[in-house]
PDB file of N, CA and C in Angstrom:
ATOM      1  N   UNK A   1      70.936-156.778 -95.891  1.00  0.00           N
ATOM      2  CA  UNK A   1      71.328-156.266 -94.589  1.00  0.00           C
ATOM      3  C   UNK A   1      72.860-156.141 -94.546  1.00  0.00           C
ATOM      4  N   UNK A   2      73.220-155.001 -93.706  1.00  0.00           N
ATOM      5  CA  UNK A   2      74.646-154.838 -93.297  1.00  0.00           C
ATOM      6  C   UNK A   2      75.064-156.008 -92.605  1.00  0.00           C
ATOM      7  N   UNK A   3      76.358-155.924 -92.929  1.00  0.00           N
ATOM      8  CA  UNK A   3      77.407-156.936 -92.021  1.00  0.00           C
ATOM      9  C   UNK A   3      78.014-156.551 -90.964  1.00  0.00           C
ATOM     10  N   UNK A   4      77.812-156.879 -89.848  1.00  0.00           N
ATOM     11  CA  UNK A   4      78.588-156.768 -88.414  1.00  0.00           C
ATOM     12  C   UNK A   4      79.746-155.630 -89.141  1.00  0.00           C
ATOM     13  N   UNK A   5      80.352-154.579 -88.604  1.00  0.00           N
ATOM     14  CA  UNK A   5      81.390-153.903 -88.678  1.00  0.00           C
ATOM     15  C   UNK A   5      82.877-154.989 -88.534  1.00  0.00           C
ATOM     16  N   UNK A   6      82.603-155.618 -87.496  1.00  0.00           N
ATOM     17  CA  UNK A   6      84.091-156.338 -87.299  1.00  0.00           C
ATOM     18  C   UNK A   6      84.091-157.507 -87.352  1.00  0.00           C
ATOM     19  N   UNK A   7      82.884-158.315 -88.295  1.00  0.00           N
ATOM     20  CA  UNK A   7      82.977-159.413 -88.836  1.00  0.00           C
ATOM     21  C   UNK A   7      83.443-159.272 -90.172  1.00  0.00           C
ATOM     22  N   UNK A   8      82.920-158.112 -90.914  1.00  0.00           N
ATOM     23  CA  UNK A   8      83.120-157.638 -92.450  1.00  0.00           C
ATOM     24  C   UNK A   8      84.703-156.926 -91.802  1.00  0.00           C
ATOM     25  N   UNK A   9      85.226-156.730 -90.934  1.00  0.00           N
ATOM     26  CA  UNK A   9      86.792-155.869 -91.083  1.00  0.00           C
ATOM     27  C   UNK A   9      87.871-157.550 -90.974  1.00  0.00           C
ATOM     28  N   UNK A  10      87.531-158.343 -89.710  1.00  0.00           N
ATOM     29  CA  UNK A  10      87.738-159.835 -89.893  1.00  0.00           C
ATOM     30  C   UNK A  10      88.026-160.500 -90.905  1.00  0.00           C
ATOM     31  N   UNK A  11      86.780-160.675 -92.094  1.00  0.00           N
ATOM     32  CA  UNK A  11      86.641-161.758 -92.861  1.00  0.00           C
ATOM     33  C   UNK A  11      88.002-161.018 -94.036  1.00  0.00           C
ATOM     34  N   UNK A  12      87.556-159.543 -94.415  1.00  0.00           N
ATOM     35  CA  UNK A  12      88.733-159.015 -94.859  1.00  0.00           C
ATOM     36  C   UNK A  12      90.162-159.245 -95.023  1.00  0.00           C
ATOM     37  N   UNK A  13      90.217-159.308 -93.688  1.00  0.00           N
ATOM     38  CA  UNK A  13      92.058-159.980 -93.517  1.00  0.00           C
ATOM     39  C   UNK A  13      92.239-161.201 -93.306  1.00  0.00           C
ATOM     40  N   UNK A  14      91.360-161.994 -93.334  1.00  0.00           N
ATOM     41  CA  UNK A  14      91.387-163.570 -92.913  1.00  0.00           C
ATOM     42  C   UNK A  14      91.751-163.842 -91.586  1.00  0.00           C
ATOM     43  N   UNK A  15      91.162-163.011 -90.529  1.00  0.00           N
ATOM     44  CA  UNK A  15      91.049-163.123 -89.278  1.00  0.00           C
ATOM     45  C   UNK A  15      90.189-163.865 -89.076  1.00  0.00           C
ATOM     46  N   UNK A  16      90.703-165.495 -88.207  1.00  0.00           N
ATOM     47  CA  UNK A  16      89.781-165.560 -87.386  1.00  0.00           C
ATOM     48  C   UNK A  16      89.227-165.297 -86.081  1.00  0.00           C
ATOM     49  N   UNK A  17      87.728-165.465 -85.508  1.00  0.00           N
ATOM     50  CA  UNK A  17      87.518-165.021 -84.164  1.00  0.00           C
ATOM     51  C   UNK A  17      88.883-165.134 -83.234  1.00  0.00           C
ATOM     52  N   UNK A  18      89.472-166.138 -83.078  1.00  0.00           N
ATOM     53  CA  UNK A  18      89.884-166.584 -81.918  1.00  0.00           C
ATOM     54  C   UNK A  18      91.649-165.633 -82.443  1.00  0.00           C
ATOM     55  N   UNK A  19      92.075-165.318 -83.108  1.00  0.00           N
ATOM     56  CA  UNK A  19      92.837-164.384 -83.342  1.00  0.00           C
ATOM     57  C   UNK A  19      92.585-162.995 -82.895  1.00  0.00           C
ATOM     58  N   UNK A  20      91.664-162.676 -83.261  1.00  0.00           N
ATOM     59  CA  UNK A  20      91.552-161.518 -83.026  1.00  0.00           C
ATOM     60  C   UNK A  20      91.279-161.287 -81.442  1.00  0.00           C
ATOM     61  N   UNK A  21      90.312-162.458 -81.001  1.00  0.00           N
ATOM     62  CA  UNK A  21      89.984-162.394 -79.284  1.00  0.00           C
ATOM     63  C   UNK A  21      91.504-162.463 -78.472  1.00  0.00           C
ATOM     64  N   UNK A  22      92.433-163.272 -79.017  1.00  0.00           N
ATOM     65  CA  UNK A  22      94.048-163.533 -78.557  1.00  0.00           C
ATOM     66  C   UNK A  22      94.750-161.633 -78.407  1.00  0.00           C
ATOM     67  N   UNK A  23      94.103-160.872 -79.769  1.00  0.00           N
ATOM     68  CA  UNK A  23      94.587-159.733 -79.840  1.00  0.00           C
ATOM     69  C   UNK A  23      93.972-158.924 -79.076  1.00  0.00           C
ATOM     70  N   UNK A  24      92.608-158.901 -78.572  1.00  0.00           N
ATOM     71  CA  UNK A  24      92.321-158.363 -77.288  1.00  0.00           C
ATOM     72  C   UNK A  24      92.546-158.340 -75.809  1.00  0.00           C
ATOM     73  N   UNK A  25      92.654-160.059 -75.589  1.00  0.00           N
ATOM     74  CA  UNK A  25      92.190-160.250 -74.429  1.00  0.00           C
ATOM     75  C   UNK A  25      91.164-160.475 -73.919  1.00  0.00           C
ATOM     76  N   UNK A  26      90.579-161.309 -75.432  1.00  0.00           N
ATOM     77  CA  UNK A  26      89.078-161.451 -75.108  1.00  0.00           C
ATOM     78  C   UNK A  26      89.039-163.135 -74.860  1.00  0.00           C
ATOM     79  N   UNK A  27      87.863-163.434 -74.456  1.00  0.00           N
ATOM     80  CA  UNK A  27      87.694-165.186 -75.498  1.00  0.00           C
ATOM     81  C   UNK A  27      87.237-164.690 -76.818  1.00  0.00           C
ATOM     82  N   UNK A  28      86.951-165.750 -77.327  1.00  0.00           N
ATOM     83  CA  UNK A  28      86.343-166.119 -78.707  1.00  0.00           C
ATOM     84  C   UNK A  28      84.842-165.781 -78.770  1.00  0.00           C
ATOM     85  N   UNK A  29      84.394-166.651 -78.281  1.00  0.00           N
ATOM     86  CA  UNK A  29      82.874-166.221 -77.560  1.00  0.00           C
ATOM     87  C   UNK A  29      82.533-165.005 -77.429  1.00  0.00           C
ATOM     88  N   UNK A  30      83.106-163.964 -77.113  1.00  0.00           N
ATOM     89  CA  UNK A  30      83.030-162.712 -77.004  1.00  0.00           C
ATOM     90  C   UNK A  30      83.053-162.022 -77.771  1.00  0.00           C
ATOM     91  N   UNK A  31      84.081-162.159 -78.719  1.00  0.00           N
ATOM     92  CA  UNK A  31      84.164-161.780 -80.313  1.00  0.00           C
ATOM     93  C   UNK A  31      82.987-162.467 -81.023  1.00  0.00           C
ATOM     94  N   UNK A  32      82.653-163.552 -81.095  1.00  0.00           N
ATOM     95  CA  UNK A  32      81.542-163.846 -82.116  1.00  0.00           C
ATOM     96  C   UNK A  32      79.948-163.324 -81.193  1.00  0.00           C
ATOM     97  N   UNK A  33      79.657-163.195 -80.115  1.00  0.00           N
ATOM     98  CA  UNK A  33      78.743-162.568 -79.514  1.00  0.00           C
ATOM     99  C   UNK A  33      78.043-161.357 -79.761  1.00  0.00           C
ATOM    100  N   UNK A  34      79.746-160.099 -80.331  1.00  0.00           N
ATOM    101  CA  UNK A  34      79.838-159.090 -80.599  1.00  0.00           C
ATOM    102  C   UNK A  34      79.457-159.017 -82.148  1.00  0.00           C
ATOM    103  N   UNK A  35      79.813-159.971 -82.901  1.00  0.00           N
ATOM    104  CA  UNK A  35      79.631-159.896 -84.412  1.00  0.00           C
ATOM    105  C   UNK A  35      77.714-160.700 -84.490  1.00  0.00           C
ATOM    106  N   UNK A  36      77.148-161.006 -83.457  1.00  0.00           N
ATOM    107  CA  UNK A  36      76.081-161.211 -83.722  1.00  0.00           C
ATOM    108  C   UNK A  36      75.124-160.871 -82.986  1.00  0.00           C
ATOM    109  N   UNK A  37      76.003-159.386 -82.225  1.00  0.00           N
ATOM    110  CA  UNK A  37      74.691-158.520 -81.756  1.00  0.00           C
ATOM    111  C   UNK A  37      74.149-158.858 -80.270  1.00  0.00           C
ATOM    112  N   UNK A  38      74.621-160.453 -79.780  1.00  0.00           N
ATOM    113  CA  UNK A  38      74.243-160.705 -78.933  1.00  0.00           C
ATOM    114  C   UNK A  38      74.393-159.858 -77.669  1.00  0.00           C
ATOM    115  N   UNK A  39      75.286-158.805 -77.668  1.00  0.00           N
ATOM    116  CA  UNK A  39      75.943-157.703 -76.986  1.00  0.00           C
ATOM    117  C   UNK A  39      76.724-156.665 -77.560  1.00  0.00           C
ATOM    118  N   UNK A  40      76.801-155.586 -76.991  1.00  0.00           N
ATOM    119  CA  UNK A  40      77.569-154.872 -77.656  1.00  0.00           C
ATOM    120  C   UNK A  40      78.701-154.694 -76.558  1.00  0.00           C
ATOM    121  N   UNK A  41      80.256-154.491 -77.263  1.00  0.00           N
ATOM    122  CA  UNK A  41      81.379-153.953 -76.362  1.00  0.00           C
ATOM    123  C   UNK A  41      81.168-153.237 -75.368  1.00  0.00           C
ATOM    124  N   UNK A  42      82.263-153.149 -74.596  1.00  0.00           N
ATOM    125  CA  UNK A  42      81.820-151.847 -73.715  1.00  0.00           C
ATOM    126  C   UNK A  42      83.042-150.861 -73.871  1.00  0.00           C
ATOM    127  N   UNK A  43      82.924-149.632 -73.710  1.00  0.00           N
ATOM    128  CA  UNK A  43      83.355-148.535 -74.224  1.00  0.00           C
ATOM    129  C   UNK A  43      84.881-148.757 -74.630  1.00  0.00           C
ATOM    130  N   UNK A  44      85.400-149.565 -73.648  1.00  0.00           N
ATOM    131  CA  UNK A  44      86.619-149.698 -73.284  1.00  0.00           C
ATOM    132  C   UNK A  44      87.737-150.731 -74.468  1.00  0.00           C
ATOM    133  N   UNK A  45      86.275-151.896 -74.930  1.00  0.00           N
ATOM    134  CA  UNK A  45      86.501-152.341 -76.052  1.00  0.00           C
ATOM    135  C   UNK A  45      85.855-151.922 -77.020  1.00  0.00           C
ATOM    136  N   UNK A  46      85.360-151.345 -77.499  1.00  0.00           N
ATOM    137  CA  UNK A  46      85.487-150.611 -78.586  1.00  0.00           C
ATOM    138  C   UNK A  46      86.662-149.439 -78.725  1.00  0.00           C
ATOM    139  N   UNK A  47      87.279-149.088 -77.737  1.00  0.00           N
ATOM    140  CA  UNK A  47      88.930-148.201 -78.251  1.00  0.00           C
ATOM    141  C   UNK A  47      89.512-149.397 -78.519  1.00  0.00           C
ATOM    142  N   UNK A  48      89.443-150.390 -77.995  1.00  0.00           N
ATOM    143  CA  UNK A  48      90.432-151.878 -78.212  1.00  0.00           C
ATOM    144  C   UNK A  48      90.417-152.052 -79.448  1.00  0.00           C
ATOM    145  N   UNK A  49      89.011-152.440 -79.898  1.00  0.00           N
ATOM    146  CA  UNK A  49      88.595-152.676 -81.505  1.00  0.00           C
ATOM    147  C   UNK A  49      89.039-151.401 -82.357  1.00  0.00           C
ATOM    148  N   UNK A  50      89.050-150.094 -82.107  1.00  0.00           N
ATOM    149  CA  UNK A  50      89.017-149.066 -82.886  1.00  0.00           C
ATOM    150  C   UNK A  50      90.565-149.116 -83.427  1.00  0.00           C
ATOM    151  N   UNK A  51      91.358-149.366 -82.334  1.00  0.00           N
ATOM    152  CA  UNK A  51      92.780-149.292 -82.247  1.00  0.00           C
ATOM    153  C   UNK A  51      92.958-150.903 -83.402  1.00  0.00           C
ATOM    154  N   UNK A  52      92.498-151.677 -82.737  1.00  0.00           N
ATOM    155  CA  UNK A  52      92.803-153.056 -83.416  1.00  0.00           C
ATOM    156  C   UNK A  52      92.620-152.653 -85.226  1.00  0.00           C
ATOM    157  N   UNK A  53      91.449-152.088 -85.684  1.00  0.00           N
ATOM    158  CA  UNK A  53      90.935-152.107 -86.974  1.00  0.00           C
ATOM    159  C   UNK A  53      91.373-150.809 -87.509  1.00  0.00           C
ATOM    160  N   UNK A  54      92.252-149.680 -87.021  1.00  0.00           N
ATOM    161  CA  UNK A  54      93.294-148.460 -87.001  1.00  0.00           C
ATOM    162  C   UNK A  54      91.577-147.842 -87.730  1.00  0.00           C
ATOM    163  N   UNK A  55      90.706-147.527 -86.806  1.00  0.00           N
ATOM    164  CA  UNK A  55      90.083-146.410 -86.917  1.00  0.00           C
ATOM    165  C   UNK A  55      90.113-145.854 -85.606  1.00  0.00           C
ATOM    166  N   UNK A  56      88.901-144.604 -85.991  1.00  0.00           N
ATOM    167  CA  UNK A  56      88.406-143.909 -84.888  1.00  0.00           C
ATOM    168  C   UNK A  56      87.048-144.559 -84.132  1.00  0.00           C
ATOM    169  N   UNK A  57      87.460-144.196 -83.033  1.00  0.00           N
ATOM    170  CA  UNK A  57      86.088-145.169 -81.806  1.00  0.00           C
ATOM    171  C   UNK A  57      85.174-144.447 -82.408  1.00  0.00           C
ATOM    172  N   UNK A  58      84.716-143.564 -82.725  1.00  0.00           N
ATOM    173  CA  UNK A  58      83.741-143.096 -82.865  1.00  0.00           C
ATOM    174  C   UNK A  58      82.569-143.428 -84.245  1.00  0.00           C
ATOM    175  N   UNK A  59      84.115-143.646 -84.935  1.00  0.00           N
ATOM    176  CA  UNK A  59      83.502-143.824 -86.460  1.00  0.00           C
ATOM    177  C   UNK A  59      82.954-145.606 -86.621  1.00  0.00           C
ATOM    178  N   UNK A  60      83.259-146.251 -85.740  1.00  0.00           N
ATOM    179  CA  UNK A  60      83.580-147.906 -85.590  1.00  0.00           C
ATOM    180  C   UNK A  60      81.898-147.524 -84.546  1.00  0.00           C
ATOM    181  N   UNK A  61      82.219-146.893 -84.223  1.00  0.00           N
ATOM    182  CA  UNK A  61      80.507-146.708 -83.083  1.00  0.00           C
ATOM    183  C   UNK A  61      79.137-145.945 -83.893  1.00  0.00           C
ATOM    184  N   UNK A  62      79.735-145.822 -85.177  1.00  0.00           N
ATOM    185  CA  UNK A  62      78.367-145.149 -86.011  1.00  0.00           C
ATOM    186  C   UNK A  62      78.118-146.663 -86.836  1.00  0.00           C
ATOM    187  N   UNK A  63      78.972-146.566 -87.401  1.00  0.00           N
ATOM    188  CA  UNK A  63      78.806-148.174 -88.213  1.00  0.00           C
ATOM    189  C   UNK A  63      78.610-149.310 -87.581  1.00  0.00           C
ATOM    190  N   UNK A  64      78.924-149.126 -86.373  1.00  0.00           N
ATOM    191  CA  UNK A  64      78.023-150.326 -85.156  1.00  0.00           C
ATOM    192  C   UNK A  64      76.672-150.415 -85.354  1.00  0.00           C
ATOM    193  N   UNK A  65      76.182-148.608 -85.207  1.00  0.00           N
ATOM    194  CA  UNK A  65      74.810-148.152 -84.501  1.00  0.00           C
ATOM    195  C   UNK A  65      74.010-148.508 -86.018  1.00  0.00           C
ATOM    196  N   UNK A  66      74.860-148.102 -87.377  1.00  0.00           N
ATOM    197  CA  UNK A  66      73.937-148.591 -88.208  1.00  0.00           C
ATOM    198  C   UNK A  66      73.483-149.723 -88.665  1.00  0.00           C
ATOM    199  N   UNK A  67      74.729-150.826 -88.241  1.00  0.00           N
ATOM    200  CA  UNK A  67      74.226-152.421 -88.679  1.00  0.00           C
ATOM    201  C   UNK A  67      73.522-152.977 -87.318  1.00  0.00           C
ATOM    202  N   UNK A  68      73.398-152.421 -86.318  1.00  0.00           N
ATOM    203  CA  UNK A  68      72.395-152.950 -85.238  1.00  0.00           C
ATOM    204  C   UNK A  68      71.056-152.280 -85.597  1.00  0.00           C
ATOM    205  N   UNK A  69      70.962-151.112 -86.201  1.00  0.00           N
ATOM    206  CA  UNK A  69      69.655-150.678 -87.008  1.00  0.00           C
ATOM    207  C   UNK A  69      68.946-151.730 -87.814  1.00  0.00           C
ATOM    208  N   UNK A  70      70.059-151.712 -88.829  1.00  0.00           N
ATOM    209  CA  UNK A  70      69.588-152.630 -89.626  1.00  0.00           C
ATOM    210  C   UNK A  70      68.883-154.188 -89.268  1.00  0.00           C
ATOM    211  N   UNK A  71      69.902-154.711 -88.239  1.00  0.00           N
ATOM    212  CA  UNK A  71      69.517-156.314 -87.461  1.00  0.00           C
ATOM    213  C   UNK A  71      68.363-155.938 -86.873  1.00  0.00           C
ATOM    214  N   UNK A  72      68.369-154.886 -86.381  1.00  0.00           N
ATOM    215  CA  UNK A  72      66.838-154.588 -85.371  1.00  0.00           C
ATOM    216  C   UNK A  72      65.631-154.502 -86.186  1.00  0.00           C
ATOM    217  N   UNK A  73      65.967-153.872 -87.136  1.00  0.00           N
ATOM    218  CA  UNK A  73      64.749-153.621 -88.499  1.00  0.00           C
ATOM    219  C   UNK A  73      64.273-154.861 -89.691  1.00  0.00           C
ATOM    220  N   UNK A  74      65.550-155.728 -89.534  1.00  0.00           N
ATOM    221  CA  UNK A  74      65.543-157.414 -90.275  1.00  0.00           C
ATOM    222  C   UNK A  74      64.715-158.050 -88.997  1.00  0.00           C
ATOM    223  N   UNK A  75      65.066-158.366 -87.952  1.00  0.00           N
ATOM    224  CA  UNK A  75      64.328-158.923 -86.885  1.00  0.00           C
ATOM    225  C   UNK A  75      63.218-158.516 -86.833  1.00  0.00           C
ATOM    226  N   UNK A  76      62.645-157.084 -86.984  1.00  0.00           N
ATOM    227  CA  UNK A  76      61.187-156.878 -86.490  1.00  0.00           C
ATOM    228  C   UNK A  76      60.420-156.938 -87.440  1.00  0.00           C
ATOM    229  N   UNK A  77      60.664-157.149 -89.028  1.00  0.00           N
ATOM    230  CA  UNK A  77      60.286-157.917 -90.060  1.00  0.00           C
ATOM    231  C   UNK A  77      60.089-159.198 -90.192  1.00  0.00           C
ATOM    232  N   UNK A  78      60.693-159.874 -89.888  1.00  0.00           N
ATOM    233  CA  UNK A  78      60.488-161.470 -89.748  1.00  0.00           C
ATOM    234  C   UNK A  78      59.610-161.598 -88.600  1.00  0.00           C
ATOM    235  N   UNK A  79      59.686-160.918 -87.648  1.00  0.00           N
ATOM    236  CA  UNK A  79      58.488-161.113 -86.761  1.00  0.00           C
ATOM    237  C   UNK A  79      57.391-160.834 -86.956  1.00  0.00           C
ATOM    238  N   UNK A  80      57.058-159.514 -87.872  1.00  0.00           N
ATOM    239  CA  UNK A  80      55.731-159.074 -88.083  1.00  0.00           C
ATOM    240  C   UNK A  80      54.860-160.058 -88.788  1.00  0.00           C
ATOM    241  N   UNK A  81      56.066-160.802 -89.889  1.00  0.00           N
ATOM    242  CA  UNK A  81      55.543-161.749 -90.708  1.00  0.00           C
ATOM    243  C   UNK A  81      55.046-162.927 -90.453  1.00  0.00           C
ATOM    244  N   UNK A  82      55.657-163.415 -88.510  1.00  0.00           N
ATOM    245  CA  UNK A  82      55.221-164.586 -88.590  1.00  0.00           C
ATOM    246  C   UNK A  82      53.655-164.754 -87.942  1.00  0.00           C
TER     247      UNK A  82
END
């Protein structure tokens, strides 16, 4: 399975959560929430993140949509199985 987009851009630079949440304006909690799907940004942070990780929102919002594919498709596997 894919890795969170901005846990795999994170672990990269040796960011931790609470750095990077300092560089938003986020908590921490929020950042690791986001790296585990528990929610997704809202539009407003994802330009935050896009800007933060010097891409495009858009391109940071496909590679979102495909590792929440993926978590959605790992999850409904382990469920079928149990």
């Amino acid at each position: 399975m894919r890795e969170n987009p901005l846990r795999a851009w994170r672990k990269a630079r040796r960011l931790t959560a609470v750095a990077v949440a300092h560089k938003m304006s986020l908590s921490e909690q929020s950042i690791l929430c986001f790296e585990r799907g528990s929610f997704e940004p809202s539009q407003e942070n994802f330009d935050k993140l896009a800007d933060l990780m010097e891409t495009l929102p858009g391109a940071l919002r496909l590679s979102w949509h495909f590792w929440k594919s993926d978590l959605n498709r790992s999850t409904s596997a382990t469920n079928a199985s149990s």
